[in-house]
C-alpha atoms as a PDB file:
ATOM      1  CA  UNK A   1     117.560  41.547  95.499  1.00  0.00           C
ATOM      2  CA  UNK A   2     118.540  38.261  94.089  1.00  0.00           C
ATOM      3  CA  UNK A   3     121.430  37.973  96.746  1.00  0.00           C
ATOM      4  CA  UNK A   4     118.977  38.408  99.331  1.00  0.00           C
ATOM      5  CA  UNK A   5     116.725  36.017  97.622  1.00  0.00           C
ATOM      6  CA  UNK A   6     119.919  33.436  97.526  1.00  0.00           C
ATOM      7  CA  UNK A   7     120.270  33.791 101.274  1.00  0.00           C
ATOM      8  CA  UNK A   8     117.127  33.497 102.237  1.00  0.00           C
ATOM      9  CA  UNK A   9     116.909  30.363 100.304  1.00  0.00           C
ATOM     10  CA  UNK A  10     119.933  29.464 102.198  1.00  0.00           C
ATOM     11  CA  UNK A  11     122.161  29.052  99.059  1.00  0.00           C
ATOM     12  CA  UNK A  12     125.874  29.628  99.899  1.00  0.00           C
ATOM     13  CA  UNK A  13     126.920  33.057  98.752  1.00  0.00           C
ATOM     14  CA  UNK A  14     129.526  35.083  98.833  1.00  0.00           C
ATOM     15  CA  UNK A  15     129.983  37.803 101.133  1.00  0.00           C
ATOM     16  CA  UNK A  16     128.886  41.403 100.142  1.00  0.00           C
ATOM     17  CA  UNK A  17     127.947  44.896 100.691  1.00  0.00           C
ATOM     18  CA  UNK A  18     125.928  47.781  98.948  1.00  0.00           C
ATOM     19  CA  UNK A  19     127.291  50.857  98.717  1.00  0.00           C
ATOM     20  CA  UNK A  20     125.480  54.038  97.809  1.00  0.00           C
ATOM     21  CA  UNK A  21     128.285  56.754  97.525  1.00  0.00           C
ATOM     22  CA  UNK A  22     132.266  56.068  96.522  1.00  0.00           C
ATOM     23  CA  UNK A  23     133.210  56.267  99.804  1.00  0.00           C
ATOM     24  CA  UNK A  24     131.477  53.872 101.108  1.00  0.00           C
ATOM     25  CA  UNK A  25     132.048  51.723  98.818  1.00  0.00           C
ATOM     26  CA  UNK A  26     136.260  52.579  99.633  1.00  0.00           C
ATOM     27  CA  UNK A  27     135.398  51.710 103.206  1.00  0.00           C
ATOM     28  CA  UNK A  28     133.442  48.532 102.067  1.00  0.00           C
ATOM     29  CA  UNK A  29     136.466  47.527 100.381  1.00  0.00           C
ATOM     30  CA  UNK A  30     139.039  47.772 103.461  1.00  0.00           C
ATOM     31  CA  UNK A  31     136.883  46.123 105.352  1.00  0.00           C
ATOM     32  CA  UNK A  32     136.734  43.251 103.062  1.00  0.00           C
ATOM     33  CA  UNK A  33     140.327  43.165 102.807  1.00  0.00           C
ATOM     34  CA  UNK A  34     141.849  42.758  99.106  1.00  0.00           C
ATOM     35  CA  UNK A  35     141.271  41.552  96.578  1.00  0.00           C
ATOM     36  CA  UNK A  36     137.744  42.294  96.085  1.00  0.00           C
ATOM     37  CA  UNK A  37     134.943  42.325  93.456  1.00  0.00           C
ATOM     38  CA  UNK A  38     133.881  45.369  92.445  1.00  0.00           C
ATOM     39  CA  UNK A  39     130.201  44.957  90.203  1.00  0.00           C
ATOM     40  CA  UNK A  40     128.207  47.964  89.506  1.00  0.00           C
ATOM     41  CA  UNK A  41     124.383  48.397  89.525  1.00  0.00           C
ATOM     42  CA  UNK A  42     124.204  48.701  85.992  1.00  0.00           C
ATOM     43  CA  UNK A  43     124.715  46.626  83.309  1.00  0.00           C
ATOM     44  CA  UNK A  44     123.765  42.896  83.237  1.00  0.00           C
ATOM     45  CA  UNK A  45     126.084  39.452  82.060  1.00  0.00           C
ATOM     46  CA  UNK A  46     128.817  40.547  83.709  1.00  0.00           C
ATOM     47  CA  UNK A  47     129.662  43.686  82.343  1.00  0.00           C
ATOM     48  CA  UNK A  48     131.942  46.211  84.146  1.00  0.00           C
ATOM     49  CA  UNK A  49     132.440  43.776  86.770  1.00  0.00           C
ATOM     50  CA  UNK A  50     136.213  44.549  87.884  1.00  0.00           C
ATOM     51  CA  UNK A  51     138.945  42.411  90.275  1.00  0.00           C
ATOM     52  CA  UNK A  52     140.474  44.816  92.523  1.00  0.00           C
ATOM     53  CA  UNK A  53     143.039  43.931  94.221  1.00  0.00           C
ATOM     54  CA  UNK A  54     144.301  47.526  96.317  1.00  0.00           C
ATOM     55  CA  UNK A  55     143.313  50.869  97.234  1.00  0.00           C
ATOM     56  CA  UNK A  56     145.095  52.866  94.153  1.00  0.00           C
ATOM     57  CA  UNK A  57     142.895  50.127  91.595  1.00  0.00           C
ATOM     58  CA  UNK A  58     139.722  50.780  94.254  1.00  0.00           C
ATOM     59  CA  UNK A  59     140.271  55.042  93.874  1.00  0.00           C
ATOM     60  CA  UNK A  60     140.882  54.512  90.076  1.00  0.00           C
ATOM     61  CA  UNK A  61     137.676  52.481  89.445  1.00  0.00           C
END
């Protein structure tokens, strides 16, 4: 919600995509392109926030 919020206030963002299952979060990811930014729906300040940077790192995650 707060990205949306960010947009709408036209604040420069980057791009991104919500994913409800793993693989769409996999097919998120390729078509992103690598490396991406993986953050979870849980946790707050950054926690389990991960760089990935291919596939094997994406499945592994």
């Amino acid at each position: 919600m707060t990205t949306q919020a960010l947009i709408h206030a036209n604040v420069a963002t980057p791009r991104c995509l919500l994913a409800f299952t793993p693989e769409s979060a996999l097919e998120a990811m390729e078509q992103f392109g690598y490396p991406v930014v993986l953050k979870p729906v849980i946790g707050s300040w950054g926690r389990m926030v991960s760089k990935i940077n291919d596939r094997d790192a994406a499945e592994a995650i």
